[in-house]
C-alpha atoms as a PDB file:
ATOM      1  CA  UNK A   1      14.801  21.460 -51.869  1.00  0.00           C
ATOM      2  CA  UNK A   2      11.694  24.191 -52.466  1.00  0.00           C
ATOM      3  CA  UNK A   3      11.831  26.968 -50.414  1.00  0.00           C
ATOM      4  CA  UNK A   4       8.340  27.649 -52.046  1.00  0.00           C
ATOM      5  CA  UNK A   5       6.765  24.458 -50.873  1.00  0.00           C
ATOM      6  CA  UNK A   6       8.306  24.384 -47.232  1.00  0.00           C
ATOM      7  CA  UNK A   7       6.926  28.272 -46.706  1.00  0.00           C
ATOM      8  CA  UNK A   8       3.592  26.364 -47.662  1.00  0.00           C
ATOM      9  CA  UNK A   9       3.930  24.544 -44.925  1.00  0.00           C
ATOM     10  CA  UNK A  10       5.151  26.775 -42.267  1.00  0.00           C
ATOM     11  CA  UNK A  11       1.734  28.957 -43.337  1.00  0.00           C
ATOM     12  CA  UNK A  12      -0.973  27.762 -45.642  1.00  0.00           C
ATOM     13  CA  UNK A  13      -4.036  26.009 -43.834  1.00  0.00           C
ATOM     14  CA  UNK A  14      -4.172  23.703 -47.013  1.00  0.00           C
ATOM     15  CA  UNK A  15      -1.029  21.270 -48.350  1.00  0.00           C
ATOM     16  CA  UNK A  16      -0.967  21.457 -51.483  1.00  0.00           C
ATOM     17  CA  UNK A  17      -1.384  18.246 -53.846  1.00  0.00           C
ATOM     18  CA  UNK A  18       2.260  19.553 -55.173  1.00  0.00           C
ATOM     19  CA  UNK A  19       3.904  20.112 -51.749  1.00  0.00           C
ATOM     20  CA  UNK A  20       2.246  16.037 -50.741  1.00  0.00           C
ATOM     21  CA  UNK A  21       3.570  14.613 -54.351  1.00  0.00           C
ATOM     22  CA  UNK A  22       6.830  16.052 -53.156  1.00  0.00           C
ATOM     23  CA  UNK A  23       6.663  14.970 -49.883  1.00  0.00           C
ATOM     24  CA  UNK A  24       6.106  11.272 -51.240  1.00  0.00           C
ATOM     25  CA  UNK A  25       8.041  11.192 -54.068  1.00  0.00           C
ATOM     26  CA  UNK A  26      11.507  12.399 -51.471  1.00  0.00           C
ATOM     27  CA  UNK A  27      10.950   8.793 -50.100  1.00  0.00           C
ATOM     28  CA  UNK A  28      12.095   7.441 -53.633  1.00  0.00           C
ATOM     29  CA  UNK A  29      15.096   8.837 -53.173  1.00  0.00           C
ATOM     30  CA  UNK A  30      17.696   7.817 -50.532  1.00  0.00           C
ATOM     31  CA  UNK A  31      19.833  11.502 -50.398  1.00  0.00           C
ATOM     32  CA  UNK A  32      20.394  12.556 -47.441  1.00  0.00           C
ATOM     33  CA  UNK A  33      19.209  16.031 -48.450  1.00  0.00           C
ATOM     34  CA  UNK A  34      15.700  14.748 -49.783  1.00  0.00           C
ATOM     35  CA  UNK A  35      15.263  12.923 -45.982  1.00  0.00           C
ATOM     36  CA  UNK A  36      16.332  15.949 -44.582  1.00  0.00           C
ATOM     37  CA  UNK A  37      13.799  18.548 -46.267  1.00  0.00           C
ATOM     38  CA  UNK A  38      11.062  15.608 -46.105  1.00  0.00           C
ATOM     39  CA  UNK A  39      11.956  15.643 -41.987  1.00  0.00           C
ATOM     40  CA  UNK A  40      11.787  19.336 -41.860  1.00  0.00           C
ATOM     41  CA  UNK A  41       8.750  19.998 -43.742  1.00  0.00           C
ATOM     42  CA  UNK A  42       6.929  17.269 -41.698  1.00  0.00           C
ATOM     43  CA  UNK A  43       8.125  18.977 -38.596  1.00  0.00           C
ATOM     44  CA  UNK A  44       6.383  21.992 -39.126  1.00  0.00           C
ATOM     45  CA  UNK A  45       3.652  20.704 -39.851  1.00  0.00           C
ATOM     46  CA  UNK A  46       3.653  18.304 -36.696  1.00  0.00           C
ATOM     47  CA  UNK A  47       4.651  22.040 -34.468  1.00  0.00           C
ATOM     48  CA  UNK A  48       1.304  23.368 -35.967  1.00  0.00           C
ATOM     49  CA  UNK A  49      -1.096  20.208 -35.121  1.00  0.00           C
ATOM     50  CA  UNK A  50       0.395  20.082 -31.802  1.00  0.00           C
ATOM     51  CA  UNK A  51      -0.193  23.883 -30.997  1.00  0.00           C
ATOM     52  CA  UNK A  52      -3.860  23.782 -32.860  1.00  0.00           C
ATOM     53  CA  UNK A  53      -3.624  24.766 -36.504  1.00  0.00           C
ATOM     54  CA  UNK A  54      -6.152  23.379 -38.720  1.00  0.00           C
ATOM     55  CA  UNK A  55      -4.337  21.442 -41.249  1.00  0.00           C
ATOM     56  CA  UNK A  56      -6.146  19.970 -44.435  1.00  0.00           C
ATOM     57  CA  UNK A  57      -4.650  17.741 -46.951  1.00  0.00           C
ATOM     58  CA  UNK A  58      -5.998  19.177 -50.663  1.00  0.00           C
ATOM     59  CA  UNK A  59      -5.271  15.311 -51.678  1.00  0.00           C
ATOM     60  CA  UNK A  60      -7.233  13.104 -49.589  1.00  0.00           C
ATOM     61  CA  UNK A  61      -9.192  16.447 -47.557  1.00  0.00           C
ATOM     62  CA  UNK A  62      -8.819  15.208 -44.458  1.00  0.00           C
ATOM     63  CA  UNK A  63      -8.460  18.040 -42.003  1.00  0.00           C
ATOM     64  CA  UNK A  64      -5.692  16.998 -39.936  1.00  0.00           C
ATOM     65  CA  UNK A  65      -5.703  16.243 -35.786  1.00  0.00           C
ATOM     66  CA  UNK A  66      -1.683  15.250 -34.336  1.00  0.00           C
ATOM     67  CA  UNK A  67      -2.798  11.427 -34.411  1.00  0.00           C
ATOM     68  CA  UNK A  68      -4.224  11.413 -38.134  1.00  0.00           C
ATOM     69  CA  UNK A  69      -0.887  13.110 -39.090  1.00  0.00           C
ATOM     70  CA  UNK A  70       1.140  10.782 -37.480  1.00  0.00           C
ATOM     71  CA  UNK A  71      -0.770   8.159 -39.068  1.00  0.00           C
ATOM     72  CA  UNK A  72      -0.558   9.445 -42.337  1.00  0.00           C
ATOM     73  CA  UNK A  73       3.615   9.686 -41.673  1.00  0.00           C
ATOM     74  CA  UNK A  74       3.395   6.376 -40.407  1.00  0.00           C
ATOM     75  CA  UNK A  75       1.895   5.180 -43.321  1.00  0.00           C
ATOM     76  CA  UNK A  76       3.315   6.904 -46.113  1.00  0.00           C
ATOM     77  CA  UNK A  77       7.283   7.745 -45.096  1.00  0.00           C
ATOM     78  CA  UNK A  78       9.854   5.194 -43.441  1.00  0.00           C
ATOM     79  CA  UNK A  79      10.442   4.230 -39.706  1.00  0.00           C
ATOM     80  CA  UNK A  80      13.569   6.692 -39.814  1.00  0.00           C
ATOM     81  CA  UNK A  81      11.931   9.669 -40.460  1.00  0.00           C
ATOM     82  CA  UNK A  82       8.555   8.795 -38.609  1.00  0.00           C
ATOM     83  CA  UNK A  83      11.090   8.819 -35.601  1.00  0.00           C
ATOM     84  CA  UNK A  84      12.568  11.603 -36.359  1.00  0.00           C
ATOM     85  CA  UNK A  85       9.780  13.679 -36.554  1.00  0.00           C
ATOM     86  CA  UNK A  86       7.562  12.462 -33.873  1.00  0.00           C
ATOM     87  CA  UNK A  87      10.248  10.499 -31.078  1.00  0.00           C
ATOM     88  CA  UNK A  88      12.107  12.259 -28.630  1.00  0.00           C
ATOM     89  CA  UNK A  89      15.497  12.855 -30.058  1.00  0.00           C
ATOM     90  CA  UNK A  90      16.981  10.029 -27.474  1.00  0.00           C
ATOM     91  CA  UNK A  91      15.025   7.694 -29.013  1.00  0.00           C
ATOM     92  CA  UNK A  92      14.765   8.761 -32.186  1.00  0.00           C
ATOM     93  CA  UNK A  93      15.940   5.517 -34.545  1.00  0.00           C
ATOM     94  CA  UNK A  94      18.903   6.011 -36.000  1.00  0.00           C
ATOM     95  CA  UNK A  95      20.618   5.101 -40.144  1.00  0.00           C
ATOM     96  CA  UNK A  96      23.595   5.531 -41.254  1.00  0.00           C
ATOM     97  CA  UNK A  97      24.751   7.383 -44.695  1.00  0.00           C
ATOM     98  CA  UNK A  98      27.264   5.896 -47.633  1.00  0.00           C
ATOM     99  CA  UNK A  99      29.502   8.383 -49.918  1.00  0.00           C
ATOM    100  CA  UNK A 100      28.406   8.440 -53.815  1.00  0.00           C
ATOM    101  CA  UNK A 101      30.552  10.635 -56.075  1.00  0.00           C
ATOM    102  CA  UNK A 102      28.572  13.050 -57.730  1.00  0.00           C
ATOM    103  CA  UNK A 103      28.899  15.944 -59.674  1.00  0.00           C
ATOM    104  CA  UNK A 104      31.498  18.346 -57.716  1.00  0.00           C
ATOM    105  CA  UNK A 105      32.020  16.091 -54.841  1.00  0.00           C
ATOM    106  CA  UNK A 106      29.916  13.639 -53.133  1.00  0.00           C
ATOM    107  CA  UNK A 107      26.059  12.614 -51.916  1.00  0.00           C
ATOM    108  CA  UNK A 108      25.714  11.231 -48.678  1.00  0.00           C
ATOM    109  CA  UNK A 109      22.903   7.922 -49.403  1.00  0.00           C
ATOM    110  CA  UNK A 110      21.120   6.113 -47.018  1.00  0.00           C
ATOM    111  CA  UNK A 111      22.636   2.685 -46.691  1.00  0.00           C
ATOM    112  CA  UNK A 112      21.137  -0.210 -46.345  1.00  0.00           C
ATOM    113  CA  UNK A 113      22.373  -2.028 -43.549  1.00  0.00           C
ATOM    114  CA  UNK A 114      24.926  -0.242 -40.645  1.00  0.00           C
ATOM    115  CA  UNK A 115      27.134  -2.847 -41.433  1.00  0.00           C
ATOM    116  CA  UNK A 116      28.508  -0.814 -44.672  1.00  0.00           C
ATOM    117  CA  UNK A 117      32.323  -0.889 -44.570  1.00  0.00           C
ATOM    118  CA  UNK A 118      33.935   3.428 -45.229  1.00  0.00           C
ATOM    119  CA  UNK A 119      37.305   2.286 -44.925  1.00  0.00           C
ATOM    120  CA  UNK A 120      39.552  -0.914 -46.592  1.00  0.00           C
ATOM    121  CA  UNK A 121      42.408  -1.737 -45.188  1.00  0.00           C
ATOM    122  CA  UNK A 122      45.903  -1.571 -47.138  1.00  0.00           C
ATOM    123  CA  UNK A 123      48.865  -2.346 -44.938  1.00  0.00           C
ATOM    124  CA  UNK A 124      50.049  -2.367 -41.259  1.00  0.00           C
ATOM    125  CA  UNK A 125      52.725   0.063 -40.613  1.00  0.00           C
ATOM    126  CA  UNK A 126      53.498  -1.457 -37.410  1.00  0.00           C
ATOM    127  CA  UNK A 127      51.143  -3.249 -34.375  1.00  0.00           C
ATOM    128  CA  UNK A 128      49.796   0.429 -33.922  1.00  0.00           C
ATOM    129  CA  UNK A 129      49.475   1.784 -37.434  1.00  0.00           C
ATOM    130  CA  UNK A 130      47.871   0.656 -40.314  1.00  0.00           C
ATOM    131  CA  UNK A 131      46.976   2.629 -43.510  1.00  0.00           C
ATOM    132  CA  UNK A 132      43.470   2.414 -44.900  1.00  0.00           C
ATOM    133  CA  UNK A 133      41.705   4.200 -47.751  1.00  0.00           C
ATOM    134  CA  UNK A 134      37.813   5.658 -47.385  1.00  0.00           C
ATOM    135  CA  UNK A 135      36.244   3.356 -49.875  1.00  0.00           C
ATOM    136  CA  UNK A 136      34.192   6.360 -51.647  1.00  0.00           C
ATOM    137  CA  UNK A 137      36.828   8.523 -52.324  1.00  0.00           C
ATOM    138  CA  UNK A 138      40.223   6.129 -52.479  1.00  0.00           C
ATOM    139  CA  UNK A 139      41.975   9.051 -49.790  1.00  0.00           C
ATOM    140  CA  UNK A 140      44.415   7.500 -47.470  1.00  0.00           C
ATOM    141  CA  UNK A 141      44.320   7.727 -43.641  1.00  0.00           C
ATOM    142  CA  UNK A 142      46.447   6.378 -41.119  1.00  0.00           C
ATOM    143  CA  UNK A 143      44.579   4.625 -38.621  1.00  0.00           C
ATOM    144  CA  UNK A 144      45.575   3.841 -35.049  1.00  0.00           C
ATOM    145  CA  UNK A 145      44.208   0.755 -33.956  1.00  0.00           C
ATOM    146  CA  UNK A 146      44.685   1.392 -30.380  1.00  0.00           C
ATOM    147  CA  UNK A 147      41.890   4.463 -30.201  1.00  0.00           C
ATOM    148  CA  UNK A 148      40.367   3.373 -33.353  1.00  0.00           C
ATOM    149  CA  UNK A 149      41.003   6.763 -34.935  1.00  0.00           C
ATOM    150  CA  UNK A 150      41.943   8.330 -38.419  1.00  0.00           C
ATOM    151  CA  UNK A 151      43.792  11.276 -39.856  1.00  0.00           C
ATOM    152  CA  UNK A 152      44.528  11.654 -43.233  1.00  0.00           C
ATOM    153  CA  UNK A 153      48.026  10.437 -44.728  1.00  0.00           C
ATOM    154  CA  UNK A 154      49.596  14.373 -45.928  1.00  0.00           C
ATOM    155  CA  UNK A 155      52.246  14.143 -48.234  1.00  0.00           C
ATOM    156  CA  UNK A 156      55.603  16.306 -47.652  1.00  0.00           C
ATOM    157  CA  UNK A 157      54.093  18.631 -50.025  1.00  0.00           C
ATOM    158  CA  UNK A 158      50.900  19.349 -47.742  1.00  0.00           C
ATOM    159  CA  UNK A 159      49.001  17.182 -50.385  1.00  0.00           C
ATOM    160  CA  UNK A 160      45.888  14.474 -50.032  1.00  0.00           C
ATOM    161  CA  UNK A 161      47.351  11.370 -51.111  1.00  0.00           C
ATOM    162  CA  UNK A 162      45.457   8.241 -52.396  1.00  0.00           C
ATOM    163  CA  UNK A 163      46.401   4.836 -53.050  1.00  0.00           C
ATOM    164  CA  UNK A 164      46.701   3.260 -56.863  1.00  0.00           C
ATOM    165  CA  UNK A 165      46.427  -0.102 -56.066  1.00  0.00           C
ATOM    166  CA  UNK A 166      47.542  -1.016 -59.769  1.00  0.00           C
ATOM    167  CA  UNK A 167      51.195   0.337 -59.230  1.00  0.00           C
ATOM    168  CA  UNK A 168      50.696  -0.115 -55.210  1.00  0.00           C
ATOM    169  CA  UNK A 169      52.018   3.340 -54.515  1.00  0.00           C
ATOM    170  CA  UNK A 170      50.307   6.273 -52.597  1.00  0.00           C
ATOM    171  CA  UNK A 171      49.945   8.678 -55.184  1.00  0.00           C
ATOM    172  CA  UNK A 172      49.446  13.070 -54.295  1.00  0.00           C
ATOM    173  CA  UNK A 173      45.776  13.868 -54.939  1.00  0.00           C
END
């Protein structure tokens, strides 16, 4: 995200109102890469309470202890990344991530239930085999129902293949 605003972190004895407005604002938006730098950040910052840094908040100038950080995370960010930051990683709560097409390829969102299908079925190739498509990107796999696995359906030209289900043929990517 800022490389400016997480070397804040790692070193300045005040967060900026800037680096917190950017902090907060990250939990408007469900990209995995704004959780991720939000996590980070907040990690550091946790690693410096913990081994005694003094920690103040230029917003609401509190001078930070480990428990009145991990209240302010508590309050402020989601249950996911309050666990990430501060459970162990074993028990750290877990989400799970859908595929949006974007600009040059695709943004992994948090979704909001783990129920979120990735794959729809097309046909069964035989009690074994059926062929699916990853809903985000209409690719082809072959999946084998007895593992529960998937490799991607290659054409005989090496090729990605997806499937047009106007025409109902697998089409080379």
């Amino acid at each position: 995200m800022n490389q400016e605003l997480y070397n804040e972190a790692v070193r300045s004895d005040v967060l900026s109102r800037r680096l917190i407005e950017q902090l907060l604002e990250s939990m408007q938006y469900s990209s995995i890469s704004f959780i991720n730098w939000s996590i980070e950040v907040l990690k550091v910052i946790k690693t410096r309470l913990d081994r005694g840094d003094k920690i103040t908040d230029e917003v609401s100038k509190i001078t930070y202890t480990p428990d009145t950080f991990h209240d302010f995370v508590k309050k402020n960010f989601s249950s996911y990344i309050e666990s990430q930051v501060f459970a162990e990683p074993s028990n750290a709560e877990k989400v799970y991530f859908t595929l949006e097409a974007c600009e040059n390829g695709y943004n992994l969102l948090m979704a909001d239930s783990s129920k979120n299908k990735t794959f729809e079925w097309i046909s069964s190739l035989s009690e074994r085999f059926s062929l699916v498509q990853m809903i985000a990107t209409g690719i082809v796999y072959i999946k084998d129902v007895k593992n529960s696995s998937y490799q991607p359906f290659i054409s005989e030209n090496g090729k990605y293949c997806r499937y047009d289900k106007e025409t109902g043929h697998i089409v080379e990517v």
